[in-house]
C-alpha atoms as a PDB file:
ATOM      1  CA  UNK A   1       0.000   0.000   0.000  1.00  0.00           C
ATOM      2  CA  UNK A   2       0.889   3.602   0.684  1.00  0.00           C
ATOM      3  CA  UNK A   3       2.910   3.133   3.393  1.00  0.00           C
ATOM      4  CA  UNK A   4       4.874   0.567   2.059  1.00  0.00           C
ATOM      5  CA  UNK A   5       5.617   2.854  -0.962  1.00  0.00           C
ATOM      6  CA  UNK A   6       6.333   5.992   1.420  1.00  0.00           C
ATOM      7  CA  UNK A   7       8.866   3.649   3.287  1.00  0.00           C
ATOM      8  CA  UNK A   8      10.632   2.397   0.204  1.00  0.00           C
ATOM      9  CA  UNK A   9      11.000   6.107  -0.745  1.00  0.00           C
ATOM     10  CA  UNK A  10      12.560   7.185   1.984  1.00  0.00           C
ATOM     11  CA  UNK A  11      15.163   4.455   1.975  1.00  0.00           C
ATOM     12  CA  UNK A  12      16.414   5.549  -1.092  1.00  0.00           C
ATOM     13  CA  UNK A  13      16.232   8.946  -0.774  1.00  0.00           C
ATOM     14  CA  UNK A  14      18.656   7.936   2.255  1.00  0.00           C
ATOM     15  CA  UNK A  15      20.626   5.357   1.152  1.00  0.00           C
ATOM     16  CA  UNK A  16      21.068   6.432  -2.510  1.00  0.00           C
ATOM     17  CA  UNK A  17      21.130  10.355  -1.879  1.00  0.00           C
ATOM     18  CA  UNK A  18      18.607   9.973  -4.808  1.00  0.00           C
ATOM     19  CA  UNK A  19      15.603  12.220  -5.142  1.00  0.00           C
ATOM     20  CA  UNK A  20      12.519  10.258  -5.494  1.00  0.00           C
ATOM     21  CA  UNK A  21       8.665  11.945  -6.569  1.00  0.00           C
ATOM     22  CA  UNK A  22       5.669  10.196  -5.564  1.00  0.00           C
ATOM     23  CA  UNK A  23       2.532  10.481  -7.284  1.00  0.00           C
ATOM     24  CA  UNK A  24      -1.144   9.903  -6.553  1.00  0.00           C
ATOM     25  CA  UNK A  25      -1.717   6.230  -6.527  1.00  0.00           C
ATOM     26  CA  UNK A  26      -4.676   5.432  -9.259  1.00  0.00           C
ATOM     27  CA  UNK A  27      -6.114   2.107  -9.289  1.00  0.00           C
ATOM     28  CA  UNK A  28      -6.730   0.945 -12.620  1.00  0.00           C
ATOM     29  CA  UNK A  29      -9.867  -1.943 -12.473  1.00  0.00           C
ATOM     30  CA  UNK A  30     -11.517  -3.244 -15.359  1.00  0.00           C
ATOM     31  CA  UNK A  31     -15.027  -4.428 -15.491  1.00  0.00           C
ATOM     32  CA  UNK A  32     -16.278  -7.500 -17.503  1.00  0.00           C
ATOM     33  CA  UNK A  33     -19.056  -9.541 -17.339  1.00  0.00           C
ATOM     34  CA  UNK A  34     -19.682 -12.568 -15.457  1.00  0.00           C
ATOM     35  CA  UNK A  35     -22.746 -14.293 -17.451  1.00  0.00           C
ATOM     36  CA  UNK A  36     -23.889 -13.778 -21.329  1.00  0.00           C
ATOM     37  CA  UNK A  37     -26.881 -10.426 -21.478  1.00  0.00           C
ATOM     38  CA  UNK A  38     -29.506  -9.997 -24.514  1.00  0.00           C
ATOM     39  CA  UNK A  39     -29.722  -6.646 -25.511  1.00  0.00           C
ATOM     40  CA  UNK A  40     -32.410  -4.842 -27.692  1.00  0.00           C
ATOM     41  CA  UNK A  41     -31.621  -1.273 -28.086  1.00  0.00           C
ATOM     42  CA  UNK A  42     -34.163   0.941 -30.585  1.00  0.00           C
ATOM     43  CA  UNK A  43     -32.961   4.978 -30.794  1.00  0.00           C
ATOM     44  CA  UNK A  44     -35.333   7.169 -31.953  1.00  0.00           C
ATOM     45  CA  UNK A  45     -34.711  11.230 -32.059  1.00  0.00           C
ATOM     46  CA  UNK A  46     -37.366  13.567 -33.841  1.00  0.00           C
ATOM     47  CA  UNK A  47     -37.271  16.958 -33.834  1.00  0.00           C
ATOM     48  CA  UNK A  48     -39.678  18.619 -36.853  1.00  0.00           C
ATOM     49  CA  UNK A  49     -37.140  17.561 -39.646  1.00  0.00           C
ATOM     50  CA  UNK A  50     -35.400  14.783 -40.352  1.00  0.00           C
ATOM     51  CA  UNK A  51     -34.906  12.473 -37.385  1.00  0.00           C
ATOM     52  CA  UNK A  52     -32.272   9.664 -35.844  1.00  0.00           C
ATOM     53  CA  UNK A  53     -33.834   6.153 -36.073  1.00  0.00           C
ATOM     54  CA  UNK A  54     -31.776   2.981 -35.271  1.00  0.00           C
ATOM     55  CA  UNK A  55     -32.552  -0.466 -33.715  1.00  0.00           C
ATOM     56  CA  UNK A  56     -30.417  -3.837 -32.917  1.00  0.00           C
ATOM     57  CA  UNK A  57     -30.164  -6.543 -31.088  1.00  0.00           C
ATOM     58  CA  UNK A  58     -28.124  -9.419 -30.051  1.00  0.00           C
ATOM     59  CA  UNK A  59     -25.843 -10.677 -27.272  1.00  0.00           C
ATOM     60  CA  UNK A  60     -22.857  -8.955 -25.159  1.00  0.00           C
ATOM     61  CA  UNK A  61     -20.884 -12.320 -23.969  1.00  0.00           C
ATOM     62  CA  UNK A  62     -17.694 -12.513 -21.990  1.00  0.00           C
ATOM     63  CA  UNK A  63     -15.605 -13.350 -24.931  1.00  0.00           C
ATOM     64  CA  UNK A  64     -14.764 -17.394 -24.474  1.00  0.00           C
ATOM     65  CA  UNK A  65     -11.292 -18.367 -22.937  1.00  0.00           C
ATOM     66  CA  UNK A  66      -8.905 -16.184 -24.486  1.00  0.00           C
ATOM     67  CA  UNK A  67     -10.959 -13.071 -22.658  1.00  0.00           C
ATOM     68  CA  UNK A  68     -10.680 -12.020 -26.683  1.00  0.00           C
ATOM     69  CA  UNK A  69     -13.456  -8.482 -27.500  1.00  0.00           C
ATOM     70  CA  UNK A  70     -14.533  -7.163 -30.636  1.00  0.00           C
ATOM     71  CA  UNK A  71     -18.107  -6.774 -32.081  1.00  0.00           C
ATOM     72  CA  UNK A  72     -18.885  -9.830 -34.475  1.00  0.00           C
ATOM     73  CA  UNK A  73     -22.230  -9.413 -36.741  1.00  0.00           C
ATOM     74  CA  UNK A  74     -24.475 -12.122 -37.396  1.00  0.00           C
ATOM     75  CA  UNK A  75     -27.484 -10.389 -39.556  1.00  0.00           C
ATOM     76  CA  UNK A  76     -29.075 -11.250 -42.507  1.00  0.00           C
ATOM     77  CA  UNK A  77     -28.224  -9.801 -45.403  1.00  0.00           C
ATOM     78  CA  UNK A  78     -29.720  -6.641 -45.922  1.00  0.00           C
ATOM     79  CA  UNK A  79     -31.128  -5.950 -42.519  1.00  0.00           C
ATOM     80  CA  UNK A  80     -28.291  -3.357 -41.447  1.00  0.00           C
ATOM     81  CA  UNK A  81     -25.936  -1.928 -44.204  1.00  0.00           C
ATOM     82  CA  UNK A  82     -22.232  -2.519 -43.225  1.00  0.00           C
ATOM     83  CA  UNK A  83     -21.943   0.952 -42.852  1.00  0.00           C
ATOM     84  CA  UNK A  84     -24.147   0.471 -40.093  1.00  0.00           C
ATOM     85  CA  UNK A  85     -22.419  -2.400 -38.663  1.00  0.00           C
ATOM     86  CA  UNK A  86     -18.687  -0.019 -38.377  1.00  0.00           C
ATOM     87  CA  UNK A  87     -21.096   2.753 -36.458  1.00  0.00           C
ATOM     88  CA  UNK A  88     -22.431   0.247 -34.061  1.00  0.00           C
ATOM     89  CA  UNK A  89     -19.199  -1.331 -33.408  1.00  0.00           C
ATOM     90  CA  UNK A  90     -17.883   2.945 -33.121  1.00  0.00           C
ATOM     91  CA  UNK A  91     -20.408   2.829 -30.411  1.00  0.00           C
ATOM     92  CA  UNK A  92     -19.741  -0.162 -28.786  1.00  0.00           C
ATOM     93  CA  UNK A  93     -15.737   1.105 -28.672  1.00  0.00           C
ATOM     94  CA  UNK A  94     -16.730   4.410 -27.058  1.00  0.00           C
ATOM     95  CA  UNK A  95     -18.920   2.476 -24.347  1.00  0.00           C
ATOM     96  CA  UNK A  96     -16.020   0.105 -23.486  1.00  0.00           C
ATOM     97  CA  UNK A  97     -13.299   3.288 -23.118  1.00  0.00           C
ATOM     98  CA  UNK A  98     -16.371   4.973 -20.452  1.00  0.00           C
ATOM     99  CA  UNK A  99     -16.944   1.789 -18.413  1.00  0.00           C
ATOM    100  CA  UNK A 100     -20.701   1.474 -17.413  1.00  0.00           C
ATOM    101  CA  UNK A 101     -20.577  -0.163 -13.980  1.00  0.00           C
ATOM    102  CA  UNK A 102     -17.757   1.981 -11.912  1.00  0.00           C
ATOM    103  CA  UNK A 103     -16.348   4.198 -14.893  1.00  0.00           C
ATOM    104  CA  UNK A 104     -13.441   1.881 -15.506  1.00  0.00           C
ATOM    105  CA  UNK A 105     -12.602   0.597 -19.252  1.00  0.00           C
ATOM    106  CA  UNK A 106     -14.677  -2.918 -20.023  1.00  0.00           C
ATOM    107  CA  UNK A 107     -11.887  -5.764 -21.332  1.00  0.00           C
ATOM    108  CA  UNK A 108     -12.321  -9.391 -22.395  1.00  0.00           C
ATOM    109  CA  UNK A 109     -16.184  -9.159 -23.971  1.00  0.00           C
ATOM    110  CA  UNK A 110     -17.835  -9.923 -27.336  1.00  0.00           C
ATOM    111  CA  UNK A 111     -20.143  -7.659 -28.611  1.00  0.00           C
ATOM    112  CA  UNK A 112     -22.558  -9.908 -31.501  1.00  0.00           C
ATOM    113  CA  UNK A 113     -24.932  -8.001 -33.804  1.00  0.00           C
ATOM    114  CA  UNK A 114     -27.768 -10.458 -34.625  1.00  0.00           C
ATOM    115  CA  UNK A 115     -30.022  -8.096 -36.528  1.00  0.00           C
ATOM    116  CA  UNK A 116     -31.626  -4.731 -36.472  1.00  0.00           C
ATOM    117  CA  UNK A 117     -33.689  -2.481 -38.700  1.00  0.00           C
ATOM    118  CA  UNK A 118     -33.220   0.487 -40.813  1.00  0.00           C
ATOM    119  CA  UNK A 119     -35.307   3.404 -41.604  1.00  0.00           C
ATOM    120  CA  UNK A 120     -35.175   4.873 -45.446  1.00  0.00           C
ATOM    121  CA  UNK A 121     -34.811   8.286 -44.410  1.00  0.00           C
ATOM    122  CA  UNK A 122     -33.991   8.525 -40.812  1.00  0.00           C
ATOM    123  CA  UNK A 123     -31.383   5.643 -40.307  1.00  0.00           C
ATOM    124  CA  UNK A 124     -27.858   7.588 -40.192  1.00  0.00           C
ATOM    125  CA  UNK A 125     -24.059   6.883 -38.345  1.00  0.00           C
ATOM    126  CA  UNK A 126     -24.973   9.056 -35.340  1.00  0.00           C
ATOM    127  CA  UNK A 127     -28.143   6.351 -35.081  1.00  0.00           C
ATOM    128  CA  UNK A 128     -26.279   3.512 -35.274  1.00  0.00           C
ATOM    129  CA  UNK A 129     -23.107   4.367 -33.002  1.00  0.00           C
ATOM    130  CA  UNK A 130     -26.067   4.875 -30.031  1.00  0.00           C
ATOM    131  CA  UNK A 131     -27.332   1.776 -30.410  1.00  0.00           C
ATOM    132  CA  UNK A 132     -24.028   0.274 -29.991  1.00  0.00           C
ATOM    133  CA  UNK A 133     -23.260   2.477 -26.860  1.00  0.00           C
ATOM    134  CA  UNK A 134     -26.890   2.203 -25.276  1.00  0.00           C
ATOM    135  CA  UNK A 135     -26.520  -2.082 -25.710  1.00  0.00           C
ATOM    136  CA  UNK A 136     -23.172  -1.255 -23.541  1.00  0.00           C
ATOM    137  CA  UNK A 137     -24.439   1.070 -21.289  1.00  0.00           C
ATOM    138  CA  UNK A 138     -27.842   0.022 -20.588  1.00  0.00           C
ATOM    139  CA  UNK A 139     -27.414  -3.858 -20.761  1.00  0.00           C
ATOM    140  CA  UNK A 140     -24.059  -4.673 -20.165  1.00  0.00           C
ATOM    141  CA  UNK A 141     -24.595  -3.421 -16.528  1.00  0.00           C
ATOM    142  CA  UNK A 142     -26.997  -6.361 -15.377  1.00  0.00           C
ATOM    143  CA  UNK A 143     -24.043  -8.744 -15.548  1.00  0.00           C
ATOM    144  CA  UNK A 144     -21.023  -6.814 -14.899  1.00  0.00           C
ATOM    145  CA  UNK A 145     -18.798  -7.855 -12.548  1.00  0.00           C
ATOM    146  CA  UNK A 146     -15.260  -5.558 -11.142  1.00  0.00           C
ATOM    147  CA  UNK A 147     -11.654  -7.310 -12.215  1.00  0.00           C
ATOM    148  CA  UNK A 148      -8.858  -7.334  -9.960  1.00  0.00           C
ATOM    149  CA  UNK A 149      -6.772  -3.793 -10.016  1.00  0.00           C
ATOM    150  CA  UNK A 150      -3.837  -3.300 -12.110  1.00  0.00           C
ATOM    151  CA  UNK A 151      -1.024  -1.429 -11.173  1.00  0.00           C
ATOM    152  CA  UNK A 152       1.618   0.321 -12.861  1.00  0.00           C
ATOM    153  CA  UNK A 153       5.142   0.864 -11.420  1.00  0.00           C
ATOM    154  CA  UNK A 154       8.021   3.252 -13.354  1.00  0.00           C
ATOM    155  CA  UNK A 155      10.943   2.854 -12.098  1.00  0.00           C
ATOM    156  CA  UNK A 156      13.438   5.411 -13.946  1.00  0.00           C
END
């Protein structure tokens, strides 16, 4: 802990006539899930013009043995446009950097895209990338469980 670090500090700043800095500690956990979630996520924005429609669903899973992430996609051809498919997985990434449980980043899931719907007119990026972020943020938090801290030591 701290004082451990405080103690080591001082003996070399002793011993070693060495000048040493000590920062803030910051604990750096990770948050994962424990069991497999279903997620349907459907945005809809309308505001007198055009408006933001986008809808998906599929699974968030923790990603097998190798604790390996990514989004997969499992549609149907012609449900969601691939286009659609790189903005959900955009959302998906900006979800996992936020954390949804404690604020941490999320490691060692697998985000699967098993269909959706478009709109004509209203389906657009910014539609897509929230359904990819809501699934994280809204789902993801029924079966999220806090890994063990990480910590990082410079020595210089």
């Amino acid at each position: 802990g701290e004082l451990q670090l405080d103690i080591y500090a001082e003996r070399i700043r002793r011993e070693y006539d060495c000048e040493v800095k000590l920062g803030e500690p910051t604990v750096n956990y990770r948050e994962t899930l424990s069991d497999a979630v279903d997620f349907s996520v459907t945005y809809k924005r309308q505001s007198g013009g055009r408006g933001q429609f986008g809808e998906g669903y599929g699974e968030i899973d923790s990603g097998g043995r190798q604790r390996r992430g990514g989004v997969r996609q499992r549609c149907h051809w012609g449900m969601i446009t691939s286009n659609f498919i790189k903005s959900v997985e955009k959302g998906v990434r900006e979800a996992t950097k936020e954390g949804a449980l404690t604020g941490h980043k999320i490691s060692g899931i697998r985000f699967i895209l098993r269909g959706g719907r478009t709109h004509n007119v209203d389906s657009s990026d910014w539609a897509f990338s929230r359904v990819g972020y809501y699934a994280i943020k809204e789902h993801f938090v029924n079966k999220a469980t806090v890994l063990e801290p990480w910590m990082e030591v410079e020595v210089t």
